[in-house]
Protein backbone atom coordinates (compact mmCIF):
# COMPACT_ATOMS: atom_id res chain seq x y z
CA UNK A 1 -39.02 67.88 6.72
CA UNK A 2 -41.04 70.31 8.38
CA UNK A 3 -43.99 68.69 10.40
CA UNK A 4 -46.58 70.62 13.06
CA UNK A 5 -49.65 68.54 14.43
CA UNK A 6 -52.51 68.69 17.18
CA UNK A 7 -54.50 65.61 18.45
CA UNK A 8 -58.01 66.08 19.96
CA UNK A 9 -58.14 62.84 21.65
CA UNK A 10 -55.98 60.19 23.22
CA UNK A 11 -54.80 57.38 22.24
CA UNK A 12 -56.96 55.40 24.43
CA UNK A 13 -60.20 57.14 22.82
CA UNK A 14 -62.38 55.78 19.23
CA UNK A 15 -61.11 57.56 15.88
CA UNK A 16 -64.56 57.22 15.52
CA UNK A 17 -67.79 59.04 17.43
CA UNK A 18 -71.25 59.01 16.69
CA UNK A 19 -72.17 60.73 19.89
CA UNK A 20 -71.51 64.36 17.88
CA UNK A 21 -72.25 65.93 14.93
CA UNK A 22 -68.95 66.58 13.78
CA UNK A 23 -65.54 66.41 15.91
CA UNK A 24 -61.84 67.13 14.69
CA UNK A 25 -59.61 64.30 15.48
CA UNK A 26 -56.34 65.99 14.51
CA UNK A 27 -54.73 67.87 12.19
CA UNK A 28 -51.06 68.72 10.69
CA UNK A 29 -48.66 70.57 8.27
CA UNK A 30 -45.68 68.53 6.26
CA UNK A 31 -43.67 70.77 3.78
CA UNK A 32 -40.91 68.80 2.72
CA UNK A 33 -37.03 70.72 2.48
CA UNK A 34 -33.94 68.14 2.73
CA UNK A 35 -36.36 65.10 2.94
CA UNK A 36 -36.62 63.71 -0.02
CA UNK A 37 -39.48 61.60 0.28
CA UNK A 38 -42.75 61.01 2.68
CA UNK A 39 -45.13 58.32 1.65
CA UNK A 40 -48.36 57.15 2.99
CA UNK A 41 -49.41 53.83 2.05
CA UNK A 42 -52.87 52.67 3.41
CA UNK A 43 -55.22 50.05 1.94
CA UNK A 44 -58.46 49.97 4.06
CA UNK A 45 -57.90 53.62 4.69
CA UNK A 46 -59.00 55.32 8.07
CA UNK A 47 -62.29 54.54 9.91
CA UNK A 48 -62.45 58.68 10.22
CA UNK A 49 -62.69 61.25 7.45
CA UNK A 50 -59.50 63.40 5.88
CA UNK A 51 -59.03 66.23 4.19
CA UNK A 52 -55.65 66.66 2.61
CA UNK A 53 -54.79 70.78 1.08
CA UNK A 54 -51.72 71.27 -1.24
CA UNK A 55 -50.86 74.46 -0.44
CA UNK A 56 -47.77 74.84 -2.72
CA UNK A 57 -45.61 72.39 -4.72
CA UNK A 58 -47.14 69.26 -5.98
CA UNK A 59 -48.20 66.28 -4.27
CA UNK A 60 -48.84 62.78 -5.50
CA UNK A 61 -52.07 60.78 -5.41
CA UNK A 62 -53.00 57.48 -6.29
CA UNK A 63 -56.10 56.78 -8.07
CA UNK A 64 -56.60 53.66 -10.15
CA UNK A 65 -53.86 52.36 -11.45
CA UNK A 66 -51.36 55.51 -11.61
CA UNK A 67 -50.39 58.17 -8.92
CA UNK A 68 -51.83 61.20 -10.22
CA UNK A 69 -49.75 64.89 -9.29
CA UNK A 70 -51.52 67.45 -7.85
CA UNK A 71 -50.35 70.92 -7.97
CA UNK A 72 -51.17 73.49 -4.93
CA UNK A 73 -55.05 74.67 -4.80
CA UNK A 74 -56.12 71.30 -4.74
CA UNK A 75 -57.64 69.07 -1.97
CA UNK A 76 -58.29 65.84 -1.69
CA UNK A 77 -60.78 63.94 0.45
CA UNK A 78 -60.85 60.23 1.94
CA UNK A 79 -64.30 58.60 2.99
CA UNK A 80 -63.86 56.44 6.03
CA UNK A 81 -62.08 52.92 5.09
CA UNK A 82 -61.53 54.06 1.45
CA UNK A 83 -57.77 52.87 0.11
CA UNK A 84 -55.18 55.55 0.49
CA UNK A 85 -51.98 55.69 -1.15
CA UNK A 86 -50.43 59.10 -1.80
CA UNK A 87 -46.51 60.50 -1.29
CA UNK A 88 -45.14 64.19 -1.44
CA UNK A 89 -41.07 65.07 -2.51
CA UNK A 90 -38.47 67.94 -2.38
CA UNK A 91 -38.17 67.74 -5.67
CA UNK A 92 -41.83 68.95 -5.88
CA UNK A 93 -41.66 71.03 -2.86
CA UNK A 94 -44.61 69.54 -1.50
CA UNK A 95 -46.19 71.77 1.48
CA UNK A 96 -49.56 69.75 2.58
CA UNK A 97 -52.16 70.32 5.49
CA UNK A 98 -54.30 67.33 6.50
CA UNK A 99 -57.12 67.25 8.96
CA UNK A 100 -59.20 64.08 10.23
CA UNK A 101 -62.96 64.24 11.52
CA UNK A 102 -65.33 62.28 12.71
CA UNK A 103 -69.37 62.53 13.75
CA UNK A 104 -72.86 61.74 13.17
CA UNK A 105 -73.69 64.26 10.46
CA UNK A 106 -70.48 64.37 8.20
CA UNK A 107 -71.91 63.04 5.68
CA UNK A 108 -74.97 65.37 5.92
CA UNK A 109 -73.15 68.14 6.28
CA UNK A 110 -70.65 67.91 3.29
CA UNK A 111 -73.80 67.13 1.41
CA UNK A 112 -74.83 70.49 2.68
CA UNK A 113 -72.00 72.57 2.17
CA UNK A 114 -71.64 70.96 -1.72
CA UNK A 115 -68.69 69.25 -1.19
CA UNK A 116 -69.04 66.23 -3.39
CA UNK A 117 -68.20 62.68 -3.80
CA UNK A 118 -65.65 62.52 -5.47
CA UNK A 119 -61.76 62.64 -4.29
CA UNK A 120 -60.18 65.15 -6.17
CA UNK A 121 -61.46 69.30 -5.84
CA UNK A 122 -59.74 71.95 -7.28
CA UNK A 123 -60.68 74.27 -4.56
CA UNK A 124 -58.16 77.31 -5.13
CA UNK A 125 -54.93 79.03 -3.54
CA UNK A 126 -56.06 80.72 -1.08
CA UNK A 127 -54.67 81.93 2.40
CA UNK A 128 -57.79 81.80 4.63
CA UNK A 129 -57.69 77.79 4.32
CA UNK A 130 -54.40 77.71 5.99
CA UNK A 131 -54.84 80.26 8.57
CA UNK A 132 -57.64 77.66 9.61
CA UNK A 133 -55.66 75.28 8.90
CA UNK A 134 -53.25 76.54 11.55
CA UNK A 135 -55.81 77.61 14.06
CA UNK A 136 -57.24 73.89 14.14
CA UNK A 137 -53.40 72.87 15.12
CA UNK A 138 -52.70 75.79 18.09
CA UNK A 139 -55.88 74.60 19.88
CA UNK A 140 -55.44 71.50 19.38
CA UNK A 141 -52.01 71.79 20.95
CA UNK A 142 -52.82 74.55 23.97
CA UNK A 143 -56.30 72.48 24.38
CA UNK A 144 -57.63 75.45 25.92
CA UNK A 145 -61.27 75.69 27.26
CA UNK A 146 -63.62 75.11 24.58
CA UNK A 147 -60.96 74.69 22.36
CA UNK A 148 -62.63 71.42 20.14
CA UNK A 149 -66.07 73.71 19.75
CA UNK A 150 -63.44 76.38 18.08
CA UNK A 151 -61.50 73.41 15.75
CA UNK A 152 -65.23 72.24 14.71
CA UNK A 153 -66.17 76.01 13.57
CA UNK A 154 -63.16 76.22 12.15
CA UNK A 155 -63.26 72.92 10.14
CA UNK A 156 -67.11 74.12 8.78
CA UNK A 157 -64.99 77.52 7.28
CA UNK A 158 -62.77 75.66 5.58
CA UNK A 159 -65.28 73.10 3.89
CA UNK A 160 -67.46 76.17 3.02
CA UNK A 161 -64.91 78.18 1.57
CA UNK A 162 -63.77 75.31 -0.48
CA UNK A 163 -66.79 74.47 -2.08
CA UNK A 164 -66.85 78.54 -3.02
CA UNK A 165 -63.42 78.03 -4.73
CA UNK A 166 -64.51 74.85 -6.34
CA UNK A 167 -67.01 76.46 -7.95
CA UNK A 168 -65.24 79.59 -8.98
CA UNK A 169 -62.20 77.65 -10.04
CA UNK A 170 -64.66 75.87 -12.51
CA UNK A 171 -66.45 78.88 -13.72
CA UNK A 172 -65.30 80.22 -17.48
CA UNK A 173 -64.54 83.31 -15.68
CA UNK A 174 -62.40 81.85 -13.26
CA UNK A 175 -59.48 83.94 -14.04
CA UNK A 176 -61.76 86.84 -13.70
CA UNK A 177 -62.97 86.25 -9.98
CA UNK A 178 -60.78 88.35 -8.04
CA UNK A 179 -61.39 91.62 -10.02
CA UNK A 180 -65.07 90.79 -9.17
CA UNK A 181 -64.57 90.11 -5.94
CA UNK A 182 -62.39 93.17 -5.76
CA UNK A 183 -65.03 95.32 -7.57
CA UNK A 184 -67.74 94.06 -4.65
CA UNK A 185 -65.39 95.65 -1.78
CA UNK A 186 -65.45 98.60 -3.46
CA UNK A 187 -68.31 99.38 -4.36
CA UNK A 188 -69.45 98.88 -0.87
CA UNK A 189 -66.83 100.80 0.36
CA UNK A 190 -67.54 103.96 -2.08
CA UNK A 191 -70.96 103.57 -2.74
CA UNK A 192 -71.55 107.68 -1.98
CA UNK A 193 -69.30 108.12 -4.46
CA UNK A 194 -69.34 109.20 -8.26
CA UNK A 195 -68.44 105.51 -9.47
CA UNK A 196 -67.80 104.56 -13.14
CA UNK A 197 -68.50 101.65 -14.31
CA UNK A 198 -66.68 102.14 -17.14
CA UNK A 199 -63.52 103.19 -14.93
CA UNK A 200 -63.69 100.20 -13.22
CA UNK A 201 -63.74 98.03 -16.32
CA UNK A 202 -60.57 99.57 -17.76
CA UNK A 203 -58.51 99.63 -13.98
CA UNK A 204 -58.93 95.86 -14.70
CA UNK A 205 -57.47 95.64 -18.38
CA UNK A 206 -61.24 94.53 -19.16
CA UNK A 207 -63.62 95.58 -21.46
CA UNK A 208 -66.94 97.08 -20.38
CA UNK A 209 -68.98 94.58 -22.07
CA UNK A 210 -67.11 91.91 -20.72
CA UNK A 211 -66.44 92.99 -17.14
CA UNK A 212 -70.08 93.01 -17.10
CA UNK A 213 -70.93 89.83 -18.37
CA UNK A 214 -68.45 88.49 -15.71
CA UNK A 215 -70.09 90.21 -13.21
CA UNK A 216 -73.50 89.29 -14.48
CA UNK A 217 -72.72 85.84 -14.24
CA UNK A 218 -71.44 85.78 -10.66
CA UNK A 219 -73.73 87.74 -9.06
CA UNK A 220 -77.16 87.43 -11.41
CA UNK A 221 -76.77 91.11 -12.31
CA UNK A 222 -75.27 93.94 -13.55
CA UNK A 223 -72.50 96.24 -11.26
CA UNK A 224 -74.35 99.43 -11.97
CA UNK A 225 -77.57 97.26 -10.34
CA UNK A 226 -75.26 95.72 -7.64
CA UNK A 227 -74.59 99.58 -6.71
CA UNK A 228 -77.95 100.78 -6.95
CA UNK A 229 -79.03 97.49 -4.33
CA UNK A 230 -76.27 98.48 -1.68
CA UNK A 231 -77.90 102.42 -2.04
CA UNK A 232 -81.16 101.55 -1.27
CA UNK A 233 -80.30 99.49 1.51
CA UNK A 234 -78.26 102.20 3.32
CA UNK A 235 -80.69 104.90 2.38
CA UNK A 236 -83.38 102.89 4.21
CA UNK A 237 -81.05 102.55 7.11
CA UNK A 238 -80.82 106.39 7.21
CA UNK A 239 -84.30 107.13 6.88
CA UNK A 240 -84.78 105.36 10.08
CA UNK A 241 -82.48 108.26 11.59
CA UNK A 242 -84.80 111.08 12.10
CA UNK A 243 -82.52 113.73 12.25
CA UNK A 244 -81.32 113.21 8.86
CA UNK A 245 -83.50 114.82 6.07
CA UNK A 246 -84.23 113.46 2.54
CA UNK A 247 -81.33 116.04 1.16
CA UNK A 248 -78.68 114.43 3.91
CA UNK A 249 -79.99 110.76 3.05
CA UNK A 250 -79.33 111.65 -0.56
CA UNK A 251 -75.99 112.70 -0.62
CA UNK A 252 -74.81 110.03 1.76
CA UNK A 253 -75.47 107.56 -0.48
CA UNK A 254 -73.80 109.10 -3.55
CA UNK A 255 -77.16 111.50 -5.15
CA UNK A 256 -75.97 115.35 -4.86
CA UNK A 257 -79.85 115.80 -6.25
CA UNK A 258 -82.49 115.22 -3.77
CA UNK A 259 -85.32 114.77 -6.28
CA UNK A 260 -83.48 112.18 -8.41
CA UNK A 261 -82.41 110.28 -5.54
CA UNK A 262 -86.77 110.09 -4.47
CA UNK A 263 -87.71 109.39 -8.16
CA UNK A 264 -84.61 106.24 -8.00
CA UNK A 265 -85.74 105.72 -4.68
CA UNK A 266 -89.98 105.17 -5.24
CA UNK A 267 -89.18 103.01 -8.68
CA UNK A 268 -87.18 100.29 -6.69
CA UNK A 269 -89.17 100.03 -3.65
CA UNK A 270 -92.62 101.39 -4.21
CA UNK A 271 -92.36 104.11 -1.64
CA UNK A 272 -90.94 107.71 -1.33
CA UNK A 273 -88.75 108.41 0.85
CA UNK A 274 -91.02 110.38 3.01
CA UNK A 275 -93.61 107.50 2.65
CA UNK A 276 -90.95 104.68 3.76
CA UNK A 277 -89.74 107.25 7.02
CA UNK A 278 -93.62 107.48 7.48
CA UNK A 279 -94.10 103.70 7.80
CA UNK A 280 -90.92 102.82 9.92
CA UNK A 281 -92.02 105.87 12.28
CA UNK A 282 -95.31 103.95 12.32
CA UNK A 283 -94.22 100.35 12.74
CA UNK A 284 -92.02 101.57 16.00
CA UNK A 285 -94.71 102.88 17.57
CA UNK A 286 -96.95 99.94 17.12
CA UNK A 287 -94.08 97.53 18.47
CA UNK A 288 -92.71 99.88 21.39
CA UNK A 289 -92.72 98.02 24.52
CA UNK A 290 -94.77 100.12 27.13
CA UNK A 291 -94.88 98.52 30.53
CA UNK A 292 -97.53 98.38 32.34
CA UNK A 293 -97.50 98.71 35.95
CA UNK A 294 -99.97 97.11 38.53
CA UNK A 295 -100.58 98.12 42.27
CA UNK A 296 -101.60 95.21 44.41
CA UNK A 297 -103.09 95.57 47.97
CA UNK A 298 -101.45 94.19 50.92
């Protein structure tokens, strides 16, 4: 059995602290090789919170009456003092990271984050949660300065990401989320670029029709208005750059004709370009900081 772990406290200090808003108590990696078996059997639980990741294989949960297997991509959550009875296997090349926390606002803060109450999440495969994973353990073994501060910020990641990929795992697009999160990164990347929309659809072994509906539904629009948002946003940022005319501003964001680019430009935000230069020009002036300097007499 492979096993890593980091402890934030000793063994003389509480599990449990209300003095913070959220503290990581430790945290660990078990992938099972030769081992055949690693159980963990108990019945009034931990008086701190754990989060349990199956990062590949399958790993074995109890939950009524029957252990239930869960394959990698899910997590599993334990309330303080709630019954815990779980086991991973070779056979099921289990690979698990854990992580226990404690604090004031834990329970605020999942409620935040939309993690909810119950156990089981289907939260995704995805790599970022065990680089975190990881990080939590290094700093928790170096305990560096300020190293707990970095395990808490790290813990938040994970919790937030996880409630993203609970909620894309249970879209009907699911299988559909990386192209669109794919698409996203491009089009920021070549947004002053002839893009098809069409093109894009068909890189994808999608339909137009449908890649859009997917898209639609994750982001509340289309991809062709998705574009048009992040070209309006840097054209504003270059209008702020005097030296840069309207013709310039155009074709870096992805118009070769200057007039189209104003006409697109006035019907989403009211303004020419001209007009919006005019007002920023204004605005700076108005909120310049001139000192002021005063002689006094000896």
């Amino acid at each position: 059995m492979i096993s890593k772990s980091g402890y934030s406290y000793n063994s003389s200090d509480n599990i449990v602290d209300d003095t913070v808003d959220l503290r990581v108590n430790s945290a660990g990696h078990y992938k099972l090789v030769h081992f055949p078996r690693f159980e963990t059997t108990r019945p009034t639980g931990r008086p701190d919170y754990q989060l349990l990741y199956i990062a590949s294989g399958i790993a074995h949960f109890q939950k009524g009456e029957t252990y239930v297997p869960l394959p990698a991509g899910s997590a599993v959550l334990y309330h303080p003092n709630h019954t815990q009875f779980y086991y991973y296997s070779a056979e099921d090349s289990s690979e698990v990271y854990w992580i226990h926390f404690t604090g004031n606002r834990v329970s605020q803060y999942l409620s935040d984050w939309g993690v909810p109450d119950n156990d089981f999440y289907n939260v995704g495969i995805n790599s970022r949660y065990i680089s975190f994973f990881n990080h939590i353990i290094h700093e928790q073994q170096l305990k560096k300065e300020n190293y707990m501060e970095l395990c808490k910020y790290y813990l938040i990641q994970i919790l937030i990401l996880m409630n993203r990929g609970m909620k894309e795992a249970s879209a009907p697009y699911n299988n559909h989320v990386s192209i669109i999160n794919k698409t996203v990164t491009y089009l920021h990347e070549h947004y002053n670029e002839p893009i098809s929309i069409i093109d894009l659809a068909k890189e994808n072994h999608l339909t137009p029709n449908w890649f859009n509906h997917c898209f639609q539904e994750y982001y509340g629009m289309s991809p062709q208005a998705y574009l048009l948002n992040i070209r309006i946003d840097k054209a504003k940022e270059f209008l702020t750059n005097y030296m840069l005319s309207i013709s310039d501003v155009a074709l870096l964001t992805g118009y070769s004709d200057a007039f189209y680019f104003s006409r697109i430009f006035k019907r989403k935000t009211g303004l020419s370009p001209q007009q919006y230069r005019k007002n920023c020009m204004v605005f700076e002036e108005e909120h310049s900081y001139s000192p002021t300097h005063s002689i006094i007499d000896d």
